[in-house]
Each structure stands twice: as structure tokens, then as C-alpha cells.
Protein backbone atom coordinates (compact mmCIF):
# COMPACT_ATOMS: atom_id res chain seq x y z
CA UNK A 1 0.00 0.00 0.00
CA UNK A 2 2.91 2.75 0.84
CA UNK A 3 4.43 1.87 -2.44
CA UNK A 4 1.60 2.54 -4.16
CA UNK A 5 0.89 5.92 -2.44
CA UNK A 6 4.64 6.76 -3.29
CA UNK A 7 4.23 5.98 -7.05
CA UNK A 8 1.21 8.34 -6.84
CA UNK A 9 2.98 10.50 -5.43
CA UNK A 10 5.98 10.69 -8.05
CA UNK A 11 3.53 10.60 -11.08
CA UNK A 12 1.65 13.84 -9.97
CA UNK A 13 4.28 15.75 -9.10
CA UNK A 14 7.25 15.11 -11.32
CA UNK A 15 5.59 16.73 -14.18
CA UNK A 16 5.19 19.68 -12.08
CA UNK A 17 9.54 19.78 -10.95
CA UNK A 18 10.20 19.01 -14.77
CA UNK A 19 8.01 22.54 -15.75
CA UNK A 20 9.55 24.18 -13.11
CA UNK A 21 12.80 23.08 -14.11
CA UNK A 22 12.77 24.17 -17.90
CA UNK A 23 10.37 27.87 -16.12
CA UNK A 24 14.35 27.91 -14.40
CA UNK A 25 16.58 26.90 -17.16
CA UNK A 26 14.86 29.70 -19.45
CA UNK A 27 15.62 32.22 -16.75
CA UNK A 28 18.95 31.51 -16.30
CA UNK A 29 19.45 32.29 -20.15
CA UNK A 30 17.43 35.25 -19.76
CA UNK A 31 19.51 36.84 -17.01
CA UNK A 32 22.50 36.14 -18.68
CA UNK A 33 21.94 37.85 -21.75
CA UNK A 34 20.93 40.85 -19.88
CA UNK A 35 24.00 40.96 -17.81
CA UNK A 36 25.94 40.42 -21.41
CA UNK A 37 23.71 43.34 -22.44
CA UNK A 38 24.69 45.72 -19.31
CA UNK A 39 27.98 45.03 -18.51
CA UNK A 40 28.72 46.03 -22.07
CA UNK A 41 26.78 49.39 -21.76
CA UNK A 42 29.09 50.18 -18.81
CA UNK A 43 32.36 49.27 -21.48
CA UNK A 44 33.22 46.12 -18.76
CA UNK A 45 33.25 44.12 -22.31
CA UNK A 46 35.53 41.35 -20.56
CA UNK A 47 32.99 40.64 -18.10
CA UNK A 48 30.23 40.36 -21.11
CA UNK A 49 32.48 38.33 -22.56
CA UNK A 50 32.48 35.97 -19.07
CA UNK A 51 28.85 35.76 -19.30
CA UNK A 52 28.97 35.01 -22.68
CA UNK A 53 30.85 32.31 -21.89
CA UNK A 54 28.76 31.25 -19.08
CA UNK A 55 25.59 31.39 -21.50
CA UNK A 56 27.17 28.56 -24.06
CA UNK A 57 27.04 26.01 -20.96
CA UNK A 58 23.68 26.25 -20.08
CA UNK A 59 22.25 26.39 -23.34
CA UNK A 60 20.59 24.76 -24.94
CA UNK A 61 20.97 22.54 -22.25
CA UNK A 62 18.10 20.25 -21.89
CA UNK A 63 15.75 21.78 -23.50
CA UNK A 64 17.09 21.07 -27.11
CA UNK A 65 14.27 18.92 -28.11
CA UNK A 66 12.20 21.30 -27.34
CA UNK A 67 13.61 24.48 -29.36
CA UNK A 68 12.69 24.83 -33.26
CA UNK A 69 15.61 24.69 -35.45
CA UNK A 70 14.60 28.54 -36.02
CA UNK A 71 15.26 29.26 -32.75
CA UNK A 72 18.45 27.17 -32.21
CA UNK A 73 19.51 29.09 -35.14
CA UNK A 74 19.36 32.24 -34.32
CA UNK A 75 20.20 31.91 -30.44
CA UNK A 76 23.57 30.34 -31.48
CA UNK A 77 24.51 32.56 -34.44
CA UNK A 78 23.46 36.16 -32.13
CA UNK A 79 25.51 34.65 -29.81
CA UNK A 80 28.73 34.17 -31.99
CA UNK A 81 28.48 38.05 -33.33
CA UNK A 82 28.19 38.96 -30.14
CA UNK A 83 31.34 37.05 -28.51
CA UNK A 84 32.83 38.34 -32.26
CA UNK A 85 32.23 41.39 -31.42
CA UNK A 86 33.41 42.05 -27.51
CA UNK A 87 36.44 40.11 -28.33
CA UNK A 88 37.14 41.93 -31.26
CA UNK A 89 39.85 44.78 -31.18
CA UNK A 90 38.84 46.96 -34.24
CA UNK A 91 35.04 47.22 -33.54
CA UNK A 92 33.62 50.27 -32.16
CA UNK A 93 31.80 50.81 -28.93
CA UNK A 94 28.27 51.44 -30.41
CA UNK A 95 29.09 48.65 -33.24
CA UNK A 96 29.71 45.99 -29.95
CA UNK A 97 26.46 47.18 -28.32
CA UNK A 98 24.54 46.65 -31.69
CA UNK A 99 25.75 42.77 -31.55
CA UNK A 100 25.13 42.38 -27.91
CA UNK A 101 21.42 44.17 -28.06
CA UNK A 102 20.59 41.93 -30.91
CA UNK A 103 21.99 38.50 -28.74
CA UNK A 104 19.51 40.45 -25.86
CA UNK A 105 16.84 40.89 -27.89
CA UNK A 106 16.83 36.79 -29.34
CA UNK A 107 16.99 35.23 -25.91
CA UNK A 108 14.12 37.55 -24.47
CA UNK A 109 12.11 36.90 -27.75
CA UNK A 110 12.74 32.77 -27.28
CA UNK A 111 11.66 33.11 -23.27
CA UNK A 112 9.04 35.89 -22.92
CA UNK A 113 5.84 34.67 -23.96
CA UNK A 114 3.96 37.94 -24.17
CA UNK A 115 5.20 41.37 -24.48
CA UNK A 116 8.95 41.13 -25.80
CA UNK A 117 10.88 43.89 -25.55
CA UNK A 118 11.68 44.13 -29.19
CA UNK A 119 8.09 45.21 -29.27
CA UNK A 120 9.05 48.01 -27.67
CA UNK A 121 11.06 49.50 -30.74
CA UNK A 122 7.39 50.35 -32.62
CA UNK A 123 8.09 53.98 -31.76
CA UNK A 124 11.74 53.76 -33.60
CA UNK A 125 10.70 51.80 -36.62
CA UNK A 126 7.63 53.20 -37.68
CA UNK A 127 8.12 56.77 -37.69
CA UNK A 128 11.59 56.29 -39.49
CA UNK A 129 9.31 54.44 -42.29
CA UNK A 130 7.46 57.86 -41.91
CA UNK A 131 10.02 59.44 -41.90
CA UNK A 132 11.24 57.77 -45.73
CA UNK A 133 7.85 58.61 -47.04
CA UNK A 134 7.86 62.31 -46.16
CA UNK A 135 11.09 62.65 -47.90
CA UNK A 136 9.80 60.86 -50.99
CA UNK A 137 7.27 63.20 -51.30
CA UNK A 138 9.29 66.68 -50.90
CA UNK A 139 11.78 65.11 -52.94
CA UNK A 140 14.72 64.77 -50.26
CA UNK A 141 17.36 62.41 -51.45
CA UNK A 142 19.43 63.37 -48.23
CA UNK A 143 17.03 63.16 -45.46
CA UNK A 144 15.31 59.59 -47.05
CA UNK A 145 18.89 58.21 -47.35
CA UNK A 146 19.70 59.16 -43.53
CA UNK A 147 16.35 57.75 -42.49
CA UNK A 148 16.81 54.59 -44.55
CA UNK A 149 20.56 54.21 -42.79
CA UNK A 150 19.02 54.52 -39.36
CA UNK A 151 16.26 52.13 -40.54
CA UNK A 152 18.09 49.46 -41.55
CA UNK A 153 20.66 49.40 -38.50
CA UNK A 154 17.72 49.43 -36.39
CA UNK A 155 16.11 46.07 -38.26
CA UNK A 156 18.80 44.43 -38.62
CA UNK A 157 19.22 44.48 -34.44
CA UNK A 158 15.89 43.39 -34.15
CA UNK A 159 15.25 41.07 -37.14
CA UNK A 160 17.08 38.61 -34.77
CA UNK A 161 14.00 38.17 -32.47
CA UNK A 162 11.08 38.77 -35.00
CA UNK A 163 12.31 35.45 -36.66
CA UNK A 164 11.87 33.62 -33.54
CA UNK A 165 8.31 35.24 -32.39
CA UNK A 166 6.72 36.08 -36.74
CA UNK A 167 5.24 33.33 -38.33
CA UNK A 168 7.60 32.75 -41.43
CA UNK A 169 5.48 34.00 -44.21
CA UNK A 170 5.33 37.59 -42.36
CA UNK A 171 8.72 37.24 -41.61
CA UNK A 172 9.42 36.72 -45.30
CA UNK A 173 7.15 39.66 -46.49
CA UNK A 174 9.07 41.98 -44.41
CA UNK A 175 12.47 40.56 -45.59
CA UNK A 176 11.07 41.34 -49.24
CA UNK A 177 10.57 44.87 -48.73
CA UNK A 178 14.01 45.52 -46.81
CA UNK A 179 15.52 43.84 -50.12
CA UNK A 180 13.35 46.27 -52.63
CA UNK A 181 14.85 49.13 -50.34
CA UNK A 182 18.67 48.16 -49.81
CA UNK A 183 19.09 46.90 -53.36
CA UNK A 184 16.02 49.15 -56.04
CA UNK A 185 14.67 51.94 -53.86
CA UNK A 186 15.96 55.37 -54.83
CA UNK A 187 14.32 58.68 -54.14
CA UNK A 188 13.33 59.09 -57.93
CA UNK A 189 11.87 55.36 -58.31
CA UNK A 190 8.69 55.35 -58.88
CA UNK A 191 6.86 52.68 -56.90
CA UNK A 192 8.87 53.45 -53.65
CA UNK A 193 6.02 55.34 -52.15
CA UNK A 194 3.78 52.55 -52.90
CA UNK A 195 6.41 49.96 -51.21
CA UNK A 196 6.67 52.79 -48.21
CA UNK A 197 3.03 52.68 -47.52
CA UNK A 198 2.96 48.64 -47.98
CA UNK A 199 6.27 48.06 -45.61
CA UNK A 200 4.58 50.37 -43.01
CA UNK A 201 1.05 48.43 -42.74
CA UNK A 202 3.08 45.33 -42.79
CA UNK A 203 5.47 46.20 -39.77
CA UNK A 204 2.52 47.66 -37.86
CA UNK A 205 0.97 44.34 -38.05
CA UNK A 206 3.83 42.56 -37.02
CA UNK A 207 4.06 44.64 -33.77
CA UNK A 208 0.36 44.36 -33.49
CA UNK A 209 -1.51 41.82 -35.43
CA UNK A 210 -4.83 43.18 -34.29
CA UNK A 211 -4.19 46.09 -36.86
CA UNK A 212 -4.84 43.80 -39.38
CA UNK A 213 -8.29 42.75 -38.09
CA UNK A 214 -9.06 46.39 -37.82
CA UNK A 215 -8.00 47.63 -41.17
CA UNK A 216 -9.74 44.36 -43.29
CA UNK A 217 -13.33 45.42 -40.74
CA UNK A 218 -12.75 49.02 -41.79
CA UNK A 219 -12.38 47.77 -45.52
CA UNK A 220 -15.31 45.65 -44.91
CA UNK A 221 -17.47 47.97 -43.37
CA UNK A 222 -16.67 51.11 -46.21
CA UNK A 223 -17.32 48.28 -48.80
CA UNK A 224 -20.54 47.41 -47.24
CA UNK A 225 -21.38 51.05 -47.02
CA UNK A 226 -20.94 51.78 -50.78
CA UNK A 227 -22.73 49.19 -51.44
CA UNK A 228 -25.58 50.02 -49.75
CA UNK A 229 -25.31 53.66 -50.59
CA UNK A 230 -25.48 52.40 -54.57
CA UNK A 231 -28.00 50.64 -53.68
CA UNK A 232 -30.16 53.66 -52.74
CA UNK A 233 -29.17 55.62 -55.27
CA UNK A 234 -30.74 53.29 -58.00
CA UNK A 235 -33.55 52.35 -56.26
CA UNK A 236 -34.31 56.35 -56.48
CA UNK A 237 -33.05 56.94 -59.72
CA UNK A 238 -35.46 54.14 -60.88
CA UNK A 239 -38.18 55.77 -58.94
CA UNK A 240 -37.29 58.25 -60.20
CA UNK A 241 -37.56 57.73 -63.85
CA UNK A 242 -40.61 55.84 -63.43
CA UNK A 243 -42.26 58.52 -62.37
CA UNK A 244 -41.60 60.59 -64.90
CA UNK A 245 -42.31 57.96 -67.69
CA UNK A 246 -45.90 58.01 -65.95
CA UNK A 247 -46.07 61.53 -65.96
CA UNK A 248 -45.18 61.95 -69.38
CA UNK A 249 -47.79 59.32 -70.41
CA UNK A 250 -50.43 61.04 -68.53
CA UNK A 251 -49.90 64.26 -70.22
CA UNK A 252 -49.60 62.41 -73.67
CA UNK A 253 -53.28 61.10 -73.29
CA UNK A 254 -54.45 64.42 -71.80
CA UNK A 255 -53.40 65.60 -75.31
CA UNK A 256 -55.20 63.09 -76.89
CA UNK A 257 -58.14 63.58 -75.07
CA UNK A 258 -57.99 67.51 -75.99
């Protein structure tokens, strides 16, 4: 009888040490990477490069089988650019921060379920998209190219994490337009205003896929509306003209009759 009551007791609640286990493993990568991340803000690049260290025996630990070959991926090759870059003699201060922000950003994206911080860079992308658009349109070759610079350093930190949390086709659509910008967009080309608008609407519903939902209901409902407004109007054209074919028959036979 005790032996049963002990194997009872192992089967209910070694499911529960195992989640608890991996809830711990995660947040020992997470707290790593931020120290990686902070000690290199303060320049103390050897001790980043100590946790970096640290970080490459603990993951991905046991919970290999359990990561997508995405995340694996990424995890391991932020991680390299980052040791690259605090190890690396000829790199510049905000060039090392870049590498270790985008090694922050990864592991954060692969353990937060909600909320990731790259989320939190909404207010840096978008209005530098804006920012492109506004110069297409006053024709300022200068000001789109500066805002396309700052754009693209500021993806390609955060690209890192949006391939871990995006679905792969909206990771891919956004990956299309950075191509049509680094490699066709100019300030004279003619679709690039188009491709602005597009590449906005598309990163907005990355960082919040409700948008979506709300823009294809707004389409819906003005669609709806002109439908029914059409509607209307030739139901009272047709009145309309009716009446007038009846009026213009009742006048022909009062003729008649006179």
C-alpha cells in the first residue's frame, strides 16, 4: 500500500519539478543575456564576454528537443556576433552594443511569452518608415537616405528576435521589402512610395496583429457602405424615372383627349 501511495505520489508531481525546471533553465538564459547586455553598456566588455561564456554552458541545455531549429539558429549565431564582437579589437563601442542588443533581444524573444521587448522598438521603426515617405514626397534624397541608414541598423538588431516570435510568411514579407529598399529603392523610383506605404502596414501588423483585423473590418465595413449607398441611389433613380415615364404618359393622353 505505501508503495503505491509513493508511485502516486511521483507521477503527480514530477511533471510539475520538470516545468519548473525548464520555467528555471529559461531564466537563467534570460539573465545572462541581460547581464551580457549591461555590462557592455558600462564598457566592462571582458565581463560580457564571461557571461557570454557562461551562456554557451547552459544552453541549450536540456531543452534542445524542445527548441525549433529557427530558434536554435538564431540563439547560437546572435551569440557568436556577439562574442565576435566584444572580443574583437577593431570594432567600435556602439558597433559591440549593436551585436550584444541583438543577442539580448533573441533570448528575451525565445523566453518571454507575451510582451517582448523588441516590441518596444514600434516607436523607432515606424516613424523612421514615416520618416522615408515624407522625404519621398518633398523630394529629399538626403534626409530619405539618412532615415533609410538609421532604418536598416535598427532592423537588422531586431530582425534577430522577430524570426523567432513572426510566423515565417510575415517574416518573409518583411524581408522582401528591406531587399526592394537596400538593393532598387531610390528617391526618384517610382513605386517606392507605394512599397513605403505597404512596408509600413506590414510592420505595424507585425508589432500588433490586431491592426490587421481592424483595417480588413474598416475595408469591410466602407465596402458594405458603398454598397448600400449604390444601392439607394438606384432604387431612387429608378423611382425616379418611373415617375416621370408616368407623368409623361399622362400628359400624352391628356393631349389626346384635348
Amino acid at each position: 500500500m505505501g508503495r503505491r501511495w509513493l508511485l502516486l505520489v511521483l507521477l503527480f508531481t514530477l511533471p510539475v519539478n520538470v516545468h519548473a525546471s525548464q520555467a528555471d533553465l529559461k531564466q537563467v538564459w534570460n539573465d545572462i543575456a541581460a547581464n551580457v547586455l549591461e555590462f557592455g553598456k558600462q564598457e566592462q566588455f571582458d565581463r560580457s564576454k564571461m557571461m557570454l561564456d557562461e551562456f554557451s554552458t547552459v544552453f541549450p541545455g536540456e531543452q534542445s528537443s524542445e527548441l525549433s531549429n529557427t530558434e536554435l539558429r538564431v540563439i547560437l549565431n546572435t551569440h557568436d556576433r556577439a562574442l565576435k564582437a566584444v572580443t574583437s579589437m577593431d570594432k567600435a563601442n556602439d558597433q559591440r552594443i549593436q551585436a550584444l542588443t541583438e543577442f539580448r533581444l533573441a533570448v528575451d524573444a525565445l523566453v518571454t511569452e507575451e510582451q517582448p521587448i523588441w516590441h518596444q522598438t514600434n516607436d523607432q521603426i515606424l516613424p523612421l518608415i514615416h520618416e522615408m515617405a515624407t522625404a519621398i514626397e518633398h523630394g529629399d534624397g538626403d534626409v530619405y537616405k539618412a532615415s533609410k541608414d538609421r532604418f536598416l541598423g535598427s532592423y537588422s538588431t531586431i530582425r534577430p528576435a522577430m524570426a523567432i516570435d513572426l510566423p515565417p510568411e510575415t517574416q518573409q514579407r518583411l524581408d522582401s521589402h528591406i531587399a526592394f529598399i537596400e538593393n532598387y529603392a531610390s528617391v526618384r523610383n517610382t513605386e517606392l512610395s507605394g512599397q513605403l506605404e505597404t512596408m509600413y502596414d506590414d510592420f505595424k501588423n507585425a508589432y500588433d496583429p490586431s491592426y490587421s483585423e481592424e483595417s480588413s473590418l474598416m475595408w469591410l465595413i466602407v465596402s458594405i457602405g458603398g454598397i448600400i449607398i449604390f444601392t439607394l441611389v438606384y432604387v431612387i433613380y429608378r423611382k425616379y424615372k418611373g415617375e416621370k415615364e408616368t407623368l409623361k404618359e399622362t400628359d400624352g393622353l391628356n393631349l389626346k383627349i384635348l
